[in-house]
C-alpha atoms as a PDB file:
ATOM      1  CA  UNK A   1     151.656-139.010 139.576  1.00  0.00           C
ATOM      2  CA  UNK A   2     150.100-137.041 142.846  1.00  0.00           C
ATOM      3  CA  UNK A   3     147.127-138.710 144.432  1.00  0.00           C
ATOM      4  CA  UNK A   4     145.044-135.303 143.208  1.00  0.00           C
ATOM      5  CA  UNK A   5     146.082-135.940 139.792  1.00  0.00           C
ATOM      6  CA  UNK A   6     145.480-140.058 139.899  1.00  0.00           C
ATOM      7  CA  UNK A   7     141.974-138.736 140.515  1.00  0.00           C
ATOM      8  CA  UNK A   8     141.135-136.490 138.418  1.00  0.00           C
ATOM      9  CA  UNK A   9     142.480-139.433 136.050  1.00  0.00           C
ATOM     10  CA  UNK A  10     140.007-141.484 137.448  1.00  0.00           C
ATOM     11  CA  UNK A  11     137.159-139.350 137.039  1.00  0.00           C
ATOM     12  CA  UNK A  12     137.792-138.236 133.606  1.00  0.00           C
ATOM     13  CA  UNK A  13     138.076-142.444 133.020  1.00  0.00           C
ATOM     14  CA  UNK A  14     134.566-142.603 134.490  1.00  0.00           C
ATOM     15  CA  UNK A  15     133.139-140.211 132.625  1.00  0.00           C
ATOM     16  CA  UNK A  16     134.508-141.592 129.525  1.00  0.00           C
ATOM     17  CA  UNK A  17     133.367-145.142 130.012  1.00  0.00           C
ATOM     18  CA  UNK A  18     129.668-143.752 130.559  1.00  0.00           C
ATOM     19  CA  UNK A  19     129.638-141.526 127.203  1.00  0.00           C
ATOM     20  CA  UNK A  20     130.735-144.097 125.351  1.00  0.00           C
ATOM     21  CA  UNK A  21     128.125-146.808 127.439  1.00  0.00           C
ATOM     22  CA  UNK A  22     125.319-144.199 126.450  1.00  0.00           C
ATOM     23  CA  UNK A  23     126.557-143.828 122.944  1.00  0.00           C
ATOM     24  CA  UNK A  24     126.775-147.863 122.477  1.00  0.00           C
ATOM     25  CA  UNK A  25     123.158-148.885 124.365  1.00  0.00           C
ATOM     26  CA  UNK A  26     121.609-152.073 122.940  1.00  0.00           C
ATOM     27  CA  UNK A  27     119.736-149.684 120.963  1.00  0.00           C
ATOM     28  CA  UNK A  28     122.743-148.419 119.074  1.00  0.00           C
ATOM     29  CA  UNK A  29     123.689-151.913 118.749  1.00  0.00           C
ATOM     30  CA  UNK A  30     120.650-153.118 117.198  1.00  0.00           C
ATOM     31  CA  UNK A  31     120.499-150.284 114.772  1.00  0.00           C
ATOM     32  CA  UNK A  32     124.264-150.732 113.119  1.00  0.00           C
ATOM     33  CA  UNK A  33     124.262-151.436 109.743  1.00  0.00           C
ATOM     34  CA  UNK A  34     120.917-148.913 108.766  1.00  0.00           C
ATOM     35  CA  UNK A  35     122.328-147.308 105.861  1.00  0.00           C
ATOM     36  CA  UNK A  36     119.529-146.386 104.432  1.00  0.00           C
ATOM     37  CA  UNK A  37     119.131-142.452 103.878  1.00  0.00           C
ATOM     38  CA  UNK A  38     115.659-140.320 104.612  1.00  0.00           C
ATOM     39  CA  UNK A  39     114.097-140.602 100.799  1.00  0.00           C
ATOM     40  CA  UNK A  40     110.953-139.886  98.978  1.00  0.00           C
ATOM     41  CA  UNK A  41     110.105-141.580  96.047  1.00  0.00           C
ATOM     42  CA  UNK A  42     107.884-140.545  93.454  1.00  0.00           C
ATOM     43  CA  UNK A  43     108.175-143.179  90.627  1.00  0.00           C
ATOM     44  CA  UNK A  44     109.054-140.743  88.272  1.00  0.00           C
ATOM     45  CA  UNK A  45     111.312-143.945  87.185  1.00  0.00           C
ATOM     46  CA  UNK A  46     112.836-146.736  89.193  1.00  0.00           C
ATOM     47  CA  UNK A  47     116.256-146.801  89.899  1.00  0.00           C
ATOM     48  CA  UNK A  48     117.672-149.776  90.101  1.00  0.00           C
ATOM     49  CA  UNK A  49     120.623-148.611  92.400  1.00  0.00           C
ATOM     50  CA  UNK A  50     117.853-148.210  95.381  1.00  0.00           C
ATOM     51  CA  UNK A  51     115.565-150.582  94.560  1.00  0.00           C
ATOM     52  CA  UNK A  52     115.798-154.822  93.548  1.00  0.00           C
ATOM     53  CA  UNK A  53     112.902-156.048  91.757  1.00  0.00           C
ATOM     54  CA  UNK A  54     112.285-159.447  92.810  1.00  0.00           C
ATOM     55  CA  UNK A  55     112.501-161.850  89.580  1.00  0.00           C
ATOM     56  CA  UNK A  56     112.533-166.129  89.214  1.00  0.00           C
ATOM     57  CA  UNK A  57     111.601-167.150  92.085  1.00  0.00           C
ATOM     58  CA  UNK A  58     108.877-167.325  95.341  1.00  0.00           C
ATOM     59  CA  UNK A  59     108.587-167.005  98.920  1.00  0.00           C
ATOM     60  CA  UNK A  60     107.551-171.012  99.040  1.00  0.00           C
ATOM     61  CA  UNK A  61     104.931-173.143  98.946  1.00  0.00           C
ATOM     62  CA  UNK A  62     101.705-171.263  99.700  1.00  0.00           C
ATOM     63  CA  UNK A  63     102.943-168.462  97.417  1.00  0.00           C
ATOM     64  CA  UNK A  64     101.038-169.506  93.750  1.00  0.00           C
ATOM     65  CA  UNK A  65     103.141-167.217  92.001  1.00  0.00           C
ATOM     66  CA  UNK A  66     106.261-166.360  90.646  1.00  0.00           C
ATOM     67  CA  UNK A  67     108.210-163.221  91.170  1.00  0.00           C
ATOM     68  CA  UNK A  68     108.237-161.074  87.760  1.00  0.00           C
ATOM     69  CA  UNK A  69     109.673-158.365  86.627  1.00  0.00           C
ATOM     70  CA  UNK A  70     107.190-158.434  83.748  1.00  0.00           C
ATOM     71  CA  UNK A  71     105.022-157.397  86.909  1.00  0.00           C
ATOM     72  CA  UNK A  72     106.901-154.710  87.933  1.00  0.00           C
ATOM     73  CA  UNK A  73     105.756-150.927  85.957  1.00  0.00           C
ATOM     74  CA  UNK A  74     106.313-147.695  86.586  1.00  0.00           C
ATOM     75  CA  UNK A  75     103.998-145.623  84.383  1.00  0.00           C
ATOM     76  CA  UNK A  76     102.174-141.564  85.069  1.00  0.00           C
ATOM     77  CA  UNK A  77     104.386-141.511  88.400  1.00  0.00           C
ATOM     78  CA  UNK A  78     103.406-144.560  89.891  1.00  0.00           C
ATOM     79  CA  UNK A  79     104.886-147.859  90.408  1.00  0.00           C
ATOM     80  CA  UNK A  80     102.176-151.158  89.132  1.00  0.00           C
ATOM     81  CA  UNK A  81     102.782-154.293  90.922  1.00  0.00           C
ATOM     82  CA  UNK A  82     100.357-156.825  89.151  1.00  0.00           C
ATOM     83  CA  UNK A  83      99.432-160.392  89.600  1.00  0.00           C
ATOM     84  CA  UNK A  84      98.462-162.278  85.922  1.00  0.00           C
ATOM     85  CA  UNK A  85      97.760-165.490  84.569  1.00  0.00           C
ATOM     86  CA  UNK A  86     101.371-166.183  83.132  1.00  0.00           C
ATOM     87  CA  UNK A  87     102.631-169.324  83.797  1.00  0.00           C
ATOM     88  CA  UNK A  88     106.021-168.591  85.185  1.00  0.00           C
ATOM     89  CA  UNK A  89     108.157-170.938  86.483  1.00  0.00           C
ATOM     90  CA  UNK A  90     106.466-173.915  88.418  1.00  0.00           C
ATOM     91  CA  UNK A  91     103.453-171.636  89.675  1.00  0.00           C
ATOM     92  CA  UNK A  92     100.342-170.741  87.035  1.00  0.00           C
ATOM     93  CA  UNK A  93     100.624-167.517  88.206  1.00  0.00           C
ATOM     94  CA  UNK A  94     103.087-164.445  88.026  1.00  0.00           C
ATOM     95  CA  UNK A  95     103.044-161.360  90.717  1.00  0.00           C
ATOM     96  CA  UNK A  96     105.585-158.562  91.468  1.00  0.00           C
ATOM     97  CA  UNK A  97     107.851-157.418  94.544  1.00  0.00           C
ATOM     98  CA  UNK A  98     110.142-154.437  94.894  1.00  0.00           C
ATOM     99  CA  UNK A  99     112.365-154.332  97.885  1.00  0.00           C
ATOM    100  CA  UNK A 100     115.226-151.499  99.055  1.00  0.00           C
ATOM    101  CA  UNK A 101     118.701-152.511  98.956  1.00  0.00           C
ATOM    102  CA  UNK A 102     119.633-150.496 101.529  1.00  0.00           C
ATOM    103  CA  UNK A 103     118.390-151.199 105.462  1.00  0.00           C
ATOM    104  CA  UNK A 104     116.393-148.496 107.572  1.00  0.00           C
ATOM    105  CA  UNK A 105     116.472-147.928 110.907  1.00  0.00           C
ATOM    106  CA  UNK A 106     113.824-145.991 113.493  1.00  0.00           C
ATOM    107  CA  UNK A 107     112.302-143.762 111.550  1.00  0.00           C
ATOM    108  CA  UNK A 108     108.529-142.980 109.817  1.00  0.00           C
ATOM    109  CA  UNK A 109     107.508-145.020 106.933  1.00  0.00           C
ATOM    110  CA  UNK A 110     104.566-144.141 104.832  1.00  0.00           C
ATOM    111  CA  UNK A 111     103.107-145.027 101.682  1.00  0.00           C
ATOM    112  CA  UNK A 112     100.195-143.476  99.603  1.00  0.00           C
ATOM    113  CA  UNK A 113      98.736-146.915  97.639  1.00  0.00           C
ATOM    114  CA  UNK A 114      95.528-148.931  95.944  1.00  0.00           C
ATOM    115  CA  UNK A 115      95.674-152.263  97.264  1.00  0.00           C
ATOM    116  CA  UNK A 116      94.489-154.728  94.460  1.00  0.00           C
ATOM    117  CA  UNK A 117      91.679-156.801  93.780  1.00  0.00           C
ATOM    118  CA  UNK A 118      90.505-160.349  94.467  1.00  0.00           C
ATOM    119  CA  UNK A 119      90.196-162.868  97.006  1.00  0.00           C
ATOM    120  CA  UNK A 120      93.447-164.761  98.056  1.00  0.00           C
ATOM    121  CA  UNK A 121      95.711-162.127  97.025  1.00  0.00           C
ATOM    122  CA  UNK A 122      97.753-160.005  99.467  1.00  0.00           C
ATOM    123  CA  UNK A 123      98.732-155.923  98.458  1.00  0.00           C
ATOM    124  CA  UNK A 124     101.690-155.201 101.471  1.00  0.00           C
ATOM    125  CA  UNK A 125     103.883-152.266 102.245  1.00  0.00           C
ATOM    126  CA  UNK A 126     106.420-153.583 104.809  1.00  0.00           C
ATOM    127  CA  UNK A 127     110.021-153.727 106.170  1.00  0.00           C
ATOM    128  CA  UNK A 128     111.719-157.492 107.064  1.00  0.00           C
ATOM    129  CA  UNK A 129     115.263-158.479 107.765  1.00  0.00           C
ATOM    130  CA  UNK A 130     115.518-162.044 108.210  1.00  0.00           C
ATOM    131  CA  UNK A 131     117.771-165.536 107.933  1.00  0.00           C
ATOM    132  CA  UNK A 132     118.622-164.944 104.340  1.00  0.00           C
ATOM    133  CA  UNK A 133     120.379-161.429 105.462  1.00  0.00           C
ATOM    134  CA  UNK A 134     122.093-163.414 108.267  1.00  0.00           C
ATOM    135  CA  UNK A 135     119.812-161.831 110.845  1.00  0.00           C
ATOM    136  CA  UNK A 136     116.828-162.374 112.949  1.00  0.00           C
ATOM    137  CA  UNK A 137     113.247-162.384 111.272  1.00  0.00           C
ATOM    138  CA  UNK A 138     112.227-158.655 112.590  1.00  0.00           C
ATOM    139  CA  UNK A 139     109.178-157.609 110.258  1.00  0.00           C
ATOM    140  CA  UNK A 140     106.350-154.594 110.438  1.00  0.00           C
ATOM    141  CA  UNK A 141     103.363-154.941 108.306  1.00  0.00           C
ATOM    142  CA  UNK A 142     100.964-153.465 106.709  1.00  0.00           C
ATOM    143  CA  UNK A 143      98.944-155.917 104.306  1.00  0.00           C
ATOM    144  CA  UNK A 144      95.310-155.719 102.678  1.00  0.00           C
ATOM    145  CA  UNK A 145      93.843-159.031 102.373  1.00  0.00           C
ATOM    146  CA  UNK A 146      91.845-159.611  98.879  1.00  0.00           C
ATOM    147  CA  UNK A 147      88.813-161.432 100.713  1.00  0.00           C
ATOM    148  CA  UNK A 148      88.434-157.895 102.408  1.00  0.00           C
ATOM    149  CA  UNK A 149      89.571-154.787 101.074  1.00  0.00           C
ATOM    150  CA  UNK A 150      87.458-153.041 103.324  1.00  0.00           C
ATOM    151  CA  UNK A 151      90.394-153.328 106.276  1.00  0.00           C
ATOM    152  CA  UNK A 152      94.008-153.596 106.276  1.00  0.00           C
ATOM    153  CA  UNK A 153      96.181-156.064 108.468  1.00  0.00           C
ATOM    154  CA  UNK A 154      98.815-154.435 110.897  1.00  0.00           C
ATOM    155  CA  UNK A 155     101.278-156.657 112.387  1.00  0.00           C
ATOM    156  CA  UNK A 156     104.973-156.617 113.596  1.00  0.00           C
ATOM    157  CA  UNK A 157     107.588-159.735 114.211  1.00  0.00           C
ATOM    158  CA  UNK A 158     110.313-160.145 116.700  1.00  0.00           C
ATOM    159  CA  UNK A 159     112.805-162.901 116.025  1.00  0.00           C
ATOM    160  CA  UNK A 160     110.158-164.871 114.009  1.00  0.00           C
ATOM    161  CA  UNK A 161     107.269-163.947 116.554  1.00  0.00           C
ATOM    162  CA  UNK A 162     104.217-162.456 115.227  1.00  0.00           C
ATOM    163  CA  UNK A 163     100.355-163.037 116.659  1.00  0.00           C
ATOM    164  CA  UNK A 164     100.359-159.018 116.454  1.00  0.00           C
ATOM    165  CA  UNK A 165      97.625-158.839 114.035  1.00  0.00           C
ATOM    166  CA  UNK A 166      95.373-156.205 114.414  1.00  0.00           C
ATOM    167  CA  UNK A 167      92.434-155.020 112.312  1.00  0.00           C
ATOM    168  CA  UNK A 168      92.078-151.429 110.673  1.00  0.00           C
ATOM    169  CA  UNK A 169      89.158-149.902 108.973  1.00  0.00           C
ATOM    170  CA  UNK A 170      90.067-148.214 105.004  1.00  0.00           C
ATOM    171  CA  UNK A 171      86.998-146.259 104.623  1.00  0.00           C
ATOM    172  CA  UNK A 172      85.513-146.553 101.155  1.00  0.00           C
ATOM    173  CA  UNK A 173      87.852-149.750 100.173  1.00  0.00           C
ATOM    174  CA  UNK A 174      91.301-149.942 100.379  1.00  0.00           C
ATOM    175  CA  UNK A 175      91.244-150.792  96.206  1.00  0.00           C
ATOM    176  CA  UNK A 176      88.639-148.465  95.097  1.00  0.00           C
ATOM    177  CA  UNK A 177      91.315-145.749  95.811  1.00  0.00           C
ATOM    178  CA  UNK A 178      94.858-144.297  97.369  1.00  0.00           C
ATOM    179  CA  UNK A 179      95.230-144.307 101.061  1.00  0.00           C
ATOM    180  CA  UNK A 180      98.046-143.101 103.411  1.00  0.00           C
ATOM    181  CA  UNK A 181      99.636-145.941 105.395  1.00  0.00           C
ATOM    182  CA  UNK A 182     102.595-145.405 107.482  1.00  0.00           C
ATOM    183  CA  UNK A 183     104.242-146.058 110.888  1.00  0.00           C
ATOM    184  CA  UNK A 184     106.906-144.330 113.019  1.00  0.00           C
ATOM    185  CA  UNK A 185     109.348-147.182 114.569  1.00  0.00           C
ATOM    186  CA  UNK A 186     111.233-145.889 117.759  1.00  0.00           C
ATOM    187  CA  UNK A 187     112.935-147.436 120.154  1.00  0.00           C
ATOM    188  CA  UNK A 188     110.400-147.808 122.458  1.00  0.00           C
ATOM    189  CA  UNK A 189     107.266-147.138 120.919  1.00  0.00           C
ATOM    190  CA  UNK A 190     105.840-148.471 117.655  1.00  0.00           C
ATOM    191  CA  UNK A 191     102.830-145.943 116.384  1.00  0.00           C
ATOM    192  CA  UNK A 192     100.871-146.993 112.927  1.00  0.00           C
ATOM    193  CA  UNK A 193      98.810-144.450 110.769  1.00  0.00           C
ATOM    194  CA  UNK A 194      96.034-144.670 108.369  1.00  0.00           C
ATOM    195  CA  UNK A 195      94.928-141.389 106.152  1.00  0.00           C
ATOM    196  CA  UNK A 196      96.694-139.412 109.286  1.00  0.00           C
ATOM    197  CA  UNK A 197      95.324-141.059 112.025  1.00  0.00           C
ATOM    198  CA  UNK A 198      96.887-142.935 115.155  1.00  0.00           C
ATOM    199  CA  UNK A 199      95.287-146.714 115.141  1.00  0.00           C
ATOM    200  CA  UNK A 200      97.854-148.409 116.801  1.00  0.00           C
ATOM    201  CA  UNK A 201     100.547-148.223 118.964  1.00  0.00           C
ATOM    202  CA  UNK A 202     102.798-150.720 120.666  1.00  0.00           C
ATOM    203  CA  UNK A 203     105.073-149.803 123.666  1.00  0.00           C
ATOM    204  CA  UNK A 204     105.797-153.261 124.917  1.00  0.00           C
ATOM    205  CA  UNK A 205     109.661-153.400 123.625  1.00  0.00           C
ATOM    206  CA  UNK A 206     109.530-157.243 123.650  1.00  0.00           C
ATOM    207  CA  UNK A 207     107.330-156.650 120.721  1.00  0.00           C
ATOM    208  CA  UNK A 208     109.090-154.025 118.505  1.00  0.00           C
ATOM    209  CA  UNK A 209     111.513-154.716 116.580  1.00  0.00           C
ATOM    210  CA  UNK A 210     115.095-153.490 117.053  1.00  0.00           C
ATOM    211  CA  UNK A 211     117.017-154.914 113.794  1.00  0.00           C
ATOM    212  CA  UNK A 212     117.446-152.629 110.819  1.00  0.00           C
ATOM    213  CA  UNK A 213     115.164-153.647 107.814  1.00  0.00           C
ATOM    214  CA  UNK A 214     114.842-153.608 104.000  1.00  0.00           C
ATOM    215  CA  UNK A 215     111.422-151.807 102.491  1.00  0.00           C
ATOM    216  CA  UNK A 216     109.316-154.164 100.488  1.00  0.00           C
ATOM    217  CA  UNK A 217     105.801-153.411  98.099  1.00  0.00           C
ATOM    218  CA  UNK A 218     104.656-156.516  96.806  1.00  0.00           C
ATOM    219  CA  UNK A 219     101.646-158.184  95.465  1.00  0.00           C
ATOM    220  CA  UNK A 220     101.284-161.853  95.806  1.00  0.00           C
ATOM    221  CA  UNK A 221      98.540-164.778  96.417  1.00  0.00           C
ATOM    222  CA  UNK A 222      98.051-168.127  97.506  1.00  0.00           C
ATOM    223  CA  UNK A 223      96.143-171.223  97.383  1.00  0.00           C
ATOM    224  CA  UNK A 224      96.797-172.509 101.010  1.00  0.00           C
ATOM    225  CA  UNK A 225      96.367-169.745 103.190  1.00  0.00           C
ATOM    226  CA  UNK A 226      92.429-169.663 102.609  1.00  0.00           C
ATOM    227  CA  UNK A 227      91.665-168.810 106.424  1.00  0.00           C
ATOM    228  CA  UNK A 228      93.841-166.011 106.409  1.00  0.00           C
ATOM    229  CA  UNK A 229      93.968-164.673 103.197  1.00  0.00           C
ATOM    230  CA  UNK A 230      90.786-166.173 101.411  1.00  0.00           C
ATOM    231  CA  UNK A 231      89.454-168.697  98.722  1.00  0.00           C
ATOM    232  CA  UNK A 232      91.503-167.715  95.789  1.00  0.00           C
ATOM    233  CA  UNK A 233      89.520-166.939  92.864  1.00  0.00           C
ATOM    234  CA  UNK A 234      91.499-165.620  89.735  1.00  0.00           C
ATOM    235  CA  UNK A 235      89.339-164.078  87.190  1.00  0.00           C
ATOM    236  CA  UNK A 236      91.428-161.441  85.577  1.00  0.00           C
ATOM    237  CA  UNK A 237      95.094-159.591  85.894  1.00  0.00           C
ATOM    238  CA  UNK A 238      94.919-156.967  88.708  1.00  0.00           C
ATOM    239  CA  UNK A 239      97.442-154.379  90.084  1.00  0.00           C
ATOM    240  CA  UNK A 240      98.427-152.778  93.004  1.00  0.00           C
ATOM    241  CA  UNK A 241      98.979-149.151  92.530  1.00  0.00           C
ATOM    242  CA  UNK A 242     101.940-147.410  94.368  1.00  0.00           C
ATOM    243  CA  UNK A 243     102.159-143.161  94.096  1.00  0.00           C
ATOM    244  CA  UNK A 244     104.604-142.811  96.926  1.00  0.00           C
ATOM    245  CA  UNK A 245     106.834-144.541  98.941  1.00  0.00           C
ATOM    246  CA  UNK A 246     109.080-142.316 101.771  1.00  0.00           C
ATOM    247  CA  UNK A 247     111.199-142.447 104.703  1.00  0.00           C
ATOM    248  CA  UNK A 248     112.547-140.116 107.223  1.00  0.00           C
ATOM    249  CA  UNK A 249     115.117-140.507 110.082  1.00  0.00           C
ATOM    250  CA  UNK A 250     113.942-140.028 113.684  1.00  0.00           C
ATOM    251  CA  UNK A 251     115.166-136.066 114.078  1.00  0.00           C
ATOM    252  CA  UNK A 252     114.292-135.160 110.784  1.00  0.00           C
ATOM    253  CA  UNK A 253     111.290-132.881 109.475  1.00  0.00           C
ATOM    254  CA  UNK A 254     108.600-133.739 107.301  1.00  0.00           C
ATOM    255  CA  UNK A 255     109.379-133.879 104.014  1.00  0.00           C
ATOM    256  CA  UNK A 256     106.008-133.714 101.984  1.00  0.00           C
ATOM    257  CA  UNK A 257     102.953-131.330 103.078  1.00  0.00           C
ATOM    258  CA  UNK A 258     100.879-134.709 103.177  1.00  0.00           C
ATOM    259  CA  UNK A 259     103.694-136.618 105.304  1.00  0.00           C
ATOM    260  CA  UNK A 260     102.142-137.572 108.796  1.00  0.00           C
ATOM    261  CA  UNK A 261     104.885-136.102 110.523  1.00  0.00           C
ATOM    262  CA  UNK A 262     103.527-132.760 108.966  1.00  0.00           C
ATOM    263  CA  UNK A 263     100.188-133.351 110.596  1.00  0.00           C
ATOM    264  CA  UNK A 264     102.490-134.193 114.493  1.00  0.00           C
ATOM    265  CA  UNK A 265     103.817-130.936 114.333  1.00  0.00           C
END
């Protein structure tokens, strides 16, 4: 081999190594295994290929209830999550959890949902990967709090760190009727949405998540987290109402005319 063409092989080497360095950043790393395809879901019905519905068992202690899927309805196009007096299991109380089977990746989540009703009860659209799915505990919340329905609770973990929390405003009550939540997770930059507009954003990459997660809508209370969540104080079954649930892949166009991503241009 000439010493012209030894260098051109070198060069073309170079090259190489730094496409495929760009192509396999940390980011690329982090978001392997998102399988999870842009969706919107209606609750026309529930298919039980996309979605598990949580059933026999709880989170732990300071959850009083038991997963259900006597809890779990879809009815009129929208999904019911409710939490009842039905002794189920070892807990008094029975509530209901639907979670994706697939993982997402970066991407904009939203939901249009009534949170329910009642002090010590929590109504949460979120995503979570964790121990149990041999990963980190990555998490980004949105959760209304029973004791006041009048704000919802945005938060975000990194490897089981939290202390995110940050307080939002649902004008007229977050249970007296449907609401747009969502959140667009990049990279670098974590923005979250209420009814269409910005309230949040994070661009401090130690604190956004990087690990592919699952989708979760549940509906759940306790009678230990009082500070946080409130006194619990059961009086009578309540629901939280779901009409949509969606996700689309960073690139992708809106794919509602209500979608946030719409409203970005």
């Amino acid at each position: 081999m000439t010493a012209k063409a030894r260098q051109i092989q070198l060069t073309c080497q170079v090259i190489i190594a730094a496409a495929v360095s760009g192509l396999l950043s940390p980011a690329a790393y982090a978001q392997q295994g998102a399988a999870g395809q842009s969706f919107v879901e209606n609750f026309d019905s529930l298919d039980r290929s996309v979605w598990y519905v949580s059933d026999g068992w709880n989170n732990g202690k300071h959850q009083n209830c038991t997963w259900s899927k006597k809890q779990v309805k879809v009815e009129g196009g929208a999904l019911q999550l409710s939490f009842t007096g039905d002794k189920t299991g070892d807990r008094d109380f029975a509530c209901g959890e639907i979670q994706t089977k697939a993982r997402f990746g970066y991407g904009t989540y939203e939901v249009r949902m009534k949170s329910a009703t009642g002090s010590g009860l929590n109504s949460a659209f979120f995503t979570y990967i964790g121990p149990t799915d041999k990963k980190p505990h990555d998490e980004i919340d949105f959760e209304v709090l029973g004791k006041n329905t009048g704000q919802v609770q945005l938060n975000q973990y990194v490897s089981a760190k939290g202390n995110n929390e940050k307080l939002v405003p649902v004008a007229g009550g977050a249970d007296q009727g449907f609401n747009d939540y969502a959140f667009i997770w990049e990279e670098s930059r974590l923005r979250y949405f209420v009814n269409g507009k910005l309230v949040h954003e994070v661009t401090d990459k130690t604190k956004i998540p990087q690990n592919p997660q699952k989708i979760f809508l549940s509906l759940w209370g306790t009678d230990t987290l009082k500070q946080w969540m409130g006194a619990f104080s059961y009086t009578q079954p309540t629901s939280m109402t779901v009409d949509r649930i969606s996700f689309t892949a960073i690139g992708e166009k809106c794919r509602f005319p209500e979608s946030v991503l719409c409203t970005l241009g």
